[in-house]
Protein backbone atom coordinates (compact mmCIF):
# COMPACT_ATOMS: atom_id res chain seq x y z
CA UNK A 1 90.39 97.79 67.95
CA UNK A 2 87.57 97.60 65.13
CA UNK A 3 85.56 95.28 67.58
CA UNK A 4 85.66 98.01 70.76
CA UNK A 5 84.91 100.69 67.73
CA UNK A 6 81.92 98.20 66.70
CA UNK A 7 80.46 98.01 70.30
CA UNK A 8 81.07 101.63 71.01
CA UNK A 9 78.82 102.89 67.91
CA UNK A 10 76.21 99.79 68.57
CA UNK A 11 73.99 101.66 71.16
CA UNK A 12 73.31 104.32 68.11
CA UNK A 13 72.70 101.90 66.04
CA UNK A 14 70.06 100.20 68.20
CA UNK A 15 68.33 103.76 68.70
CA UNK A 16 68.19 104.37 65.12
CA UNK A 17 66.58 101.10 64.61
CA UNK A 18 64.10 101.63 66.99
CA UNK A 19 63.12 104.89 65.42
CA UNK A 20 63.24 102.86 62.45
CA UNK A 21 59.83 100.77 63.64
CA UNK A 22 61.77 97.86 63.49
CA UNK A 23 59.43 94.80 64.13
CA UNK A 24 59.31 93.49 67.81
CA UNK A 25 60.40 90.53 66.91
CA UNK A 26 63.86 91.71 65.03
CA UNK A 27 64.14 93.98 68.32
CA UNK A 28 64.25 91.29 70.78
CA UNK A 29 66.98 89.06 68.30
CA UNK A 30 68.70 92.36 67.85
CA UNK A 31 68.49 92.92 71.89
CA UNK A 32 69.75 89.69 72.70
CA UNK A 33 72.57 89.78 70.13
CA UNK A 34 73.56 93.16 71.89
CA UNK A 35 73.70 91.32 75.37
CA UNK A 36 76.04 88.76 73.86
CA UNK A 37 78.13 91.25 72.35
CA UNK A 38 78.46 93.05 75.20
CA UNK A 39 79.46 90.23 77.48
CA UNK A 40 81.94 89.38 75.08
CA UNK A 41 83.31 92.96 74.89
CA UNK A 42 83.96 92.72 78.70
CA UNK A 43 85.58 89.02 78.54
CA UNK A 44 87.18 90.35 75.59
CA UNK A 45 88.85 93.52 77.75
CA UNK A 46 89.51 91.37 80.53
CA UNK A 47 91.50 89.15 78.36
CA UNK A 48 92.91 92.04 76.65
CA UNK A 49 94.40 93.38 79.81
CA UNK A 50 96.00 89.95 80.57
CA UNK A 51 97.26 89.88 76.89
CA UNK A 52 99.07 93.34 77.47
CA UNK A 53 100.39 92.53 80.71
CA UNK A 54 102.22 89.11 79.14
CA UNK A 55 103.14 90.61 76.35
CA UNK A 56 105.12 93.23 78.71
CA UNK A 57 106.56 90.39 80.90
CA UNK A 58 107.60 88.70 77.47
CA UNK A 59 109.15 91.50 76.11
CA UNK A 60 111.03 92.27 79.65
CA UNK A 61 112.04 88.51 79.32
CA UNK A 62 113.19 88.78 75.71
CA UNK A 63 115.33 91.99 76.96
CA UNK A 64 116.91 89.51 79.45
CA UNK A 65 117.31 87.04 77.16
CA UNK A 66 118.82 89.59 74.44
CA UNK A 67 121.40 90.46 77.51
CA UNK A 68 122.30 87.06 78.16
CA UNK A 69 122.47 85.74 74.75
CA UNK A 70 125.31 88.90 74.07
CA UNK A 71 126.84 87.66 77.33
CA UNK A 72 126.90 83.94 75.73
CA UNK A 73 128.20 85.68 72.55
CA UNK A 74 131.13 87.01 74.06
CA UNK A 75 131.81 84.16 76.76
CA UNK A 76 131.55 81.77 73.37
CA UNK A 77 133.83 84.55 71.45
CA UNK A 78 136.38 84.66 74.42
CA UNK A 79 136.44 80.44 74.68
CA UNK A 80 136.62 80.44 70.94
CA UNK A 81 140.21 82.46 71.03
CA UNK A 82 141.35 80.20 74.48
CA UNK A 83 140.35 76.97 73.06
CA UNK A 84 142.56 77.89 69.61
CA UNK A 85 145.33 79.13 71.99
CA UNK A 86 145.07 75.55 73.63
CA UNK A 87 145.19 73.82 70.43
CA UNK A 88 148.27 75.69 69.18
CA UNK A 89 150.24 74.65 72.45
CA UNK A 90 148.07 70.89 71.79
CA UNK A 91 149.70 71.19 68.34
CA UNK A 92 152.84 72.43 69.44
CA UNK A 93 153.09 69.47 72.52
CA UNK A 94 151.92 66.64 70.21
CA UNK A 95 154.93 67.64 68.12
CA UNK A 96 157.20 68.18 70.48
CA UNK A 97 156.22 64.50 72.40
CA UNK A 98 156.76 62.93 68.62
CA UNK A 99 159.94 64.08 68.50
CA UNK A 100 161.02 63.01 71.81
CA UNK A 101 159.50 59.66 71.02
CA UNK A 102 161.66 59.66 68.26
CA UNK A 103 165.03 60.70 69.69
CA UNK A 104 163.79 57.99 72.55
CA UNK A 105 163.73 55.43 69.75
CA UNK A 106 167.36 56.36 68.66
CA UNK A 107 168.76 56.15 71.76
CA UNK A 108 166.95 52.69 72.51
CA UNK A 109 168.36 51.46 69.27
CA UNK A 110 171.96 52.58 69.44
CA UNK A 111 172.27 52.11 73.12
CA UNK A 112 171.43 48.53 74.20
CA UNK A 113 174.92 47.71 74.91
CA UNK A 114 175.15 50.83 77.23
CA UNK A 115 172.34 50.13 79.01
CA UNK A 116 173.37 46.69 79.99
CA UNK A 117 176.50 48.32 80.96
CA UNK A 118 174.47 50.29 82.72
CA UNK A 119 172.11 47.91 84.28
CA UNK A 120 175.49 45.66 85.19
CA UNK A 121 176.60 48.97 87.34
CA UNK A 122 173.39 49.41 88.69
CA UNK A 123 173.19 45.79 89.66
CA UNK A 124 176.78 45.93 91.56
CA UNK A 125 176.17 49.40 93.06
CA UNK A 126 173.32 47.82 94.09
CA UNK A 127 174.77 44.77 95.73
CA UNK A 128 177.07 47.28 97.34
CA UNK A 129 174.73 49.75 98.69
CA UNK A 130 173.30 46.64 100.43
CA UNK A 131 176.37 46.00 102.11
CA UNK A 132 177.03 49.14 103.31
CA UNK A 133 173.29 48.91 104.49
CA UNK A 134 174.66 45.45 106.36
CA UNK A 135 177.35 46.98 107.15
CA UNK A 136 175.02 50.34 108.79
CA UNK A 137 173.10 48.30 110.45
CA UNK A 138 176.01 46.47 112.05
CA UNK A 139 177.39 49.63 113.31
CA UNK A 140 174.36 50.85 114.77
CA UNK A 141 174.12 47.64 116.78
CA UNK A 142 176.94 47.91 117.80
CA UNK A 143 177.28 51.72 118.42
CA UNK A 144 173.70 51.03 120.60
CA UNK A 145 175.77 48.09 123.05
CA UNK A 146 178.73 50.73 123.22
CA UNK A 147 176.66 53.69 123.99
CA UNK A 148 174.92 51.23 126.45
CA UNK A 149 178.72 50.05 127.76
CA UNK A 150 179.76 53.95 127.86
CA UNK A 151 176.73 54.80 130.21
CA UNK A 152 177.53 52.01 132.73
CA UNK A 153 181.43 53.03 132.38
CA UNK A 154 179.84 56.95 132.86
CA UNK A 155 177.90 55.88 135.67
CA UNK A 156 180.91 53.65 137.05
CA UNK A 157 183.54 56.57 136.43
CA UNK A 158 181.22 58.99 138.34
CA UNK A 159 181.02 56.62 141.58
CA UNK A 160 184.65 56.48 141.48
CA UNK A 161 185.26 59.92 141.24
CA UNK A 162 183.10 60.25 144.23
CA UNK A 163 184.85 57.90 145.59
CA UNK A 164 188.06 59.81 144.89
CA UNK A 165 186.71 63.15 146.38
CA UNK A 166 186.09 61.38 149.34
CA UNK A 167 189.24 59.54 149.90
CA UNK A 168 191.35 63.17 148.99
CA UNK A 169 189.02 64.90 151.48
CA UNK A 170 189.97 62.01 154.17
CA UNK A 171 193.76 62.11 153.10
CA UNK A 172 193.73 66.04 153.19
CA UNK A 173 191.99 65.61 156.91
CA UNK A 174 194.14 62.80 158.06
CA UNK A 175 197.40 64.82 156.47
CA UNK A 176 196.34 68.04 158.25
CA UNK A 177 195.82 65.78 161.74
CA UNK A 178 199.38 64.55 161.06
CA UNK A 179 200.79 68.29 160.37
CA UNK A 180 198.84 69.13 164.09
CA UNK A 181 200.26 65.81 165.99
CA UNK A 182 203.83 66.65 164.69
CA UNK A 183 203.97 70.34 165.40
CA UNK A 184 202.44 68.75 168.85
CA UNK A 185 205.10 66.62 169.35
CA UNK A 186 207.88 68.93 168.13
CA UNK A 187 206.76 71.21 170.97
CA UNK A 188 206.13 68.31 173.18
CA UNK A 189 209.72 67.23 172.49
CA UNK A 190 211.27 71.04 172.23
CA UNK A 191 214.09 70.08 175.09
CA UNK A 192 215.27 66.60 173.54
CA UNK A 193 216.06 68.50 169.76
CA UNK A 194 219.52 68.79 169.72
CA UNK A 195 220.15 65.60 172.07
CA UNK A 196 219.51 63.14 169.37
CA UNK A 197 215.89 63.48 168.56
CA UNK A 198 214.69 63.68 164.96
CA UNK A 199 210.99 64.05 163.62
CA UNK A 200 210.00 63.68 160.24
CA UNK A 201 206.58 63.06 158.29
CA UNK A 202 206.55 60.56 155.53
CA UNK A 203 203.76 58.93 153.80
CA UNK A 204 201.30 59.85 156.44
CA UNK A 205 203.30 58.72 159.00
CA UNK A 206 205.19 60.39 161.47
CA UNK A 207 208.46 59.27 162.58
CA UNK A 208 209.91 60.15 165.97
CA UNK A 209 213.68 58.88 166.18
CA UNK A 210 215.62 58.92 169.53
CA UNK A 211 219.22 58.07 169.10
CA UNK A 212 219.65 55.04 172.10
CA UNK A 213 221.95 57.08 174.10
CA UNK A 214 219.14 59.54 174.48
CA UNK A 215 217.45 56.92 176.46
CA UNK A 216 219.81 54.01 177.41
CA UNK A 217 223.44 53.26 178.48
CA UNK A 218 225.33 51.35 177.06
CA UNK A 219 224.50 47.83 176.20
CA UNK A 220 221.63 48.79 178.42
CA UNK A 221 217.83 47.72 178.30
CA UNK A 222 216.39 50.21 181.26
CA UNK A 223 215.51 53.54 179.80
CA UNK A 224 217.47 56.35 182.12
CA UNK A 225 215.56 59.68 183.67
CA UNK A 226 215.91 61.91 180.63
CA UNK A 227 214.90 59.46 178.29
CA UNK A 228 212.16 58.34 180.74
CA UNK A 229 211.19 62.42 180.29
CA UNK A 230 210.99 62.60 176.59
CA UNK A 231 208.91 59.20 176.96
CA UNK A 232 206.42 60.85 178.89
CA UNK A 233 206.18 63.41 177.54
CA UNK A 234 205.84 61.67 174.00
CA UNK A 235 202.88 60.01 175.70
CA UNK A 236 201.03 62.62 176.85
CA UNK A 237 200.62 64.06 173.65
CA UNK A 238 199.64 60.60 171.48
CA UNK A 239 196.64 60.48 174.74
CA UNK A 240 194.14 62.52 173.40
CA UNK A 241 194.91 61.23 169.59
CA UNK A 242 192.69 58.04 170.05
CA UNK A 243 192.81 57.35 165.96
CA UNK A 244 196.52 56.83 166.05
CA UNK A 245 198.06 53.72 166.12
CA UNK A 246 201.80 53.65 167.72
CA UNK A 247 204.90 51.29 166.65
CA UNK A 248 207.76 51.32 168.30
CA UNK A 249 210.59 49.76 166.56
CA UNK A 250 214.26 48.94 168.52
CA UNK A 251 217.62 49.04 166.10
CA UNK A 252 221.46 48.18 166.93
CA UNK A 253 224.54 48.92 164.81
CA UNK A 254 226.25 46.56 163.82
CA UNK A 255 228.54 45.77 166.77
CA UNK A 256 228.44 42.08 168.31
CA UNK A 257 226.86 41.57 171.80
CA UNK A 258 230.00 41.39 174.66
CA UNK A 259 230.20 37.63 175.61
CA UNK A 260 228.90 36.91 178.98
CA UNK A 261 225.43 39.05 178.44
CA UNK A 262 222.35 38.41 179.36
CA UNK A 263 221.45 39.18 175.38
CA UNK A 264 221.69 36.90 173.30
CA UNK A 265 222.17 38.76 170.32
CA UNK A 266 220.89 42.32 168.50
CA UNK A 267 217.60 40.99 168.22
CA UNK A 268 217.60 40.71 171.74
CA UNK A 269 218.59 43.77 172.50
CA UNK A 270 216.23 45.62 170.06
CA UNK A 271 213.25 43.70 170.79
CA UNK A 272 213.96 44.42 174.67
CA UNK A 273 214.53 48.08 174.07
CA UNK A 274 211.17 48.92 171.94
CA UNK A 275 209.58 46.84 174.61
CA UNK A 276 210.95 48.83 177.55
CA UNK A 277 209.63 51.93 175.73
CA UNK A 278 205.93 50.51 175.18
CA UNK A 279 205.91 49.25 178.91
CA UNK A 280 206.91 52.88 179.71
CA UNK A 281 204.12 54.55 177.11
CA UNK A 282 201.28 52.16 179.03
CA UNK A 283 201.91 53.72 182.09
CA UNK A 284 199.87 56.37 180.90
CA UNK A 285 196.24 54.89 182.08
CA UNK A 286 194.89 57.76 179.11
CA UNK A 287 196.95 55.96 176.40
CA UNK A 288 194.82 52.63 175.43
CA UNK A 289 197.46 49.66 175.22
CA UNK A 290 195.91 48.27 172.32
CA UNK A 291 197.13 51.26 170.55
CA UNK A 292 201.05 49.96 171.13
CA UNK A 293 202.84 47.46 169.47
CA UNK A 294 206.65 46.66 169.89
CA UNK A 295 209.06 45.36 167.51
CA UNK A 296 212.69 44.89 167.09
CA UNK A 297 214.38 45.21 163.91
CA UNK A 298 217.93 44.60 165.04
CA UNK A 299 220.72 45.61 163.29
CA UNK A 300 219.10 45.39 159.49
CA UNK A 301 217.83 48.79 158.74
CA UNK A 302 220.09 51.10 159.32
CA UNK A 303 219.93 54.48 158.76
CA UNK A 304 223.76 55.56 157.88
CA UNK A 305 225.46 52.22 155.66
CA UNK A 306 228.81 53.84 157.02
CA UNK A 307 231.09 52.04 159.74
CA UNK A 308 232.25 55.09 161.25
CA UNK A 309 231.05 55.55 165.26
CA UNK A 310 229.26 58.36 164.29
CA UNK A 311 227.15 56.06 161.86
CA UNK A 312 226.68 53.41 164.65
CA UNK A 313 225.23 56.39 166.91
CA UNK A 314 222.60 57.06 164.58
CA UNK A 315 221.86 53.25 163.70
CA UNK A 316 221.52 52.77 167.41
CA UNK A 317 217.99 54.45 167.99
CA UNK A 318 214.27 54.19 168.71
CA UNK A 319 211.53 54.88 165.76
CA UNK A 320 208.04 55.80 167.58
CA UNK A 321 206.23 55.29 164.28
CA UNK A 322 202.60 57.07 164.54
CA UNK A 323 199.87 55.73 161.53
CA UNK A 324 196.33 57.22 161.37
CA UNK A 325 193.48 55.16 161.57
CA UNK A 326 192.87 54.32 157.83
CA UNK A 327 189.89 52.52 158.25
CA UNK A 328 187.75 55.06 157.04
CA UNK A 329 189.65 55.60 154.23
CA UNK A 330 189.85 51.49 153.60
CA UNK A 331 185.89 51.57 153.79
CA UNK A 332 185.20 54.02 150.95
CA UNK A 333 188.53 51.66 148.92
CA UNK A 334 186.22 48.63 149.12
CA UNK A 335 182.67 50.25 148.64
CA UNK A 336 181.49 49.50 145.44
């Protein structure tokens, strides 16, 4: 501030100087001094003005600093009280880890015995739990070939029960067919009921018995007009059932053939008998032939073991044996 004082009061001086009759000479050094001077005052301002405005910026800087160094202060204060809290639980950790090592040094002393006692079981329980691991995987092998087994036996259970449902479907159809045929030939045969005539259903077969007297004499072979009747009409019911098969069977009692016949013995005459029958039944050009078979049974399967007449009456008869078709049913039997 004395310099800007200096060149504020230096134009007076000059003046009084001048009035002063200053030689020229002194003047012009005085002059030229005054030009320097007063350049230098303006550098001096300029760099006066730059000299205020840093020392503002320092001083805002020095406020910042100021505000961070009390920030530090209490950031350093605050780590100062956590870093003794760590060291107490360091402390109090170190001490507690030395006294574990300790006790850990006891027990290894005073328990080397137990711990090869204890190594020993570990060493068996070990062998053991690889057994059982043997053993696992043994049972998963073979639990995987009977799982494997149990699907094919699955699979091969459920083609059988198909196989099953069919075959009980077929039975049921071929037992209701039987139920129609015999309530057919129960009405067919209505007239011949109480005259020796019998019908009964058995196994899927139907039985139609005719006591012999119904049809023959005697000792006879030639069927006689009301048997020829019950024939016929026998036949003209088994025409339109083209899946049953027909077996006629003769019997005898047990009575001896009457020397002098033309029969030769029971066989004769029962074989003769079922054949007159079947040669009766083909007369019916509806009723296929290949459908008929004849046999004679003779006196061997009687139905009444008695030796009474009555039981001979009975013994003496025709059996028209009717048999579905089973071929269906023999199909789905072999099918695999």
């Amino acid at each position: 501030m004395k310099n800007l004082n200096f060149f504020i009061l230096f134009p007076s001086i000059i003046s009084i100087l001048l009035f002063s009759c200053i030689p020229a000479r002194q003047y012009e050094e005085l002059k030229s001094k005054y030009e320097t001077c007063s350049t230098e005052r303006t550098t001096l301002s300029v760099a006066n003005g730059k000299l205020e405005t840093e020392l503002n910026e320092s001083k805002a800087k020095l406020e910042a600093i100021n505000k961070e160094k009390e920030i530090l202060v209490t950031d350093s204060a605050n780590m100062g009280i956590a870093l003794r809290k760590m060291q107490d639980q360091y402390d109090k950790i170190n001490k507690l880890n030395n006294e574990l090592l300790k006790k850990q040094a006891e027990l290894q002393k005073g328990s080397e015995s137990e711990n090869f006692k204890l190594m020993t079981e570990l060493q068996k329980a070990q062998v053991e739990l690889q057994k059982k691991e043997d053993n696992l995987k043994n049972l998963e092998r073979e639990l995987g070939g009977k799982k494997e087994s149990l699907e094919k036996v699955s699979s091969e259970l459920e083609k059988r029960e198909q196989r099953v449902r069919e075959l009980e479907s077929l039975i049921a159809q071929k037992d209701s067919a039987a139920n129609s045929l015999k309530d057919k030939v129960q009405k067919a045969l209505l007239g011949f009921k109480d005259k020796g005539l019998s019908i009964t259903q058995k196994d899927g077969k139907i039985y139609v018995s005719l006591e012999a007297e119904l049809l023959f004499a005697k000792g006879s072979t030639a069927i006689d007009q009301k048997g020829k009747e019950a024939i016929v009409a026998l036949g003209k019911v088994l025409e339109s059932q083209t899946d049953i098969s027909i077996l006629v069977e003769g019997h005898t009692d047990i009575d001896k053939i009457i020397p002098g016949s033309n029969l030769k013995d029971n066989w004769d005459l029962s074989v003769l008998r079922s054949t007159a029958v079947v040669r009766l039944l083909s007369e019916n050009k509806n009723l296929d032939p290949r459908r008929l078979t004849a046999a004679g049974r003779g006196e061997y399967i009687p139905v009444d073991m008695e030796k009474t007449e009555a039981a001979k009456s009975k013994n003496r008869r025709i059996e028209v044996i009717l048999t579905p078709n089973l071929d269906e049913l023999f199909k789905i039997l072999d099918s695999k």
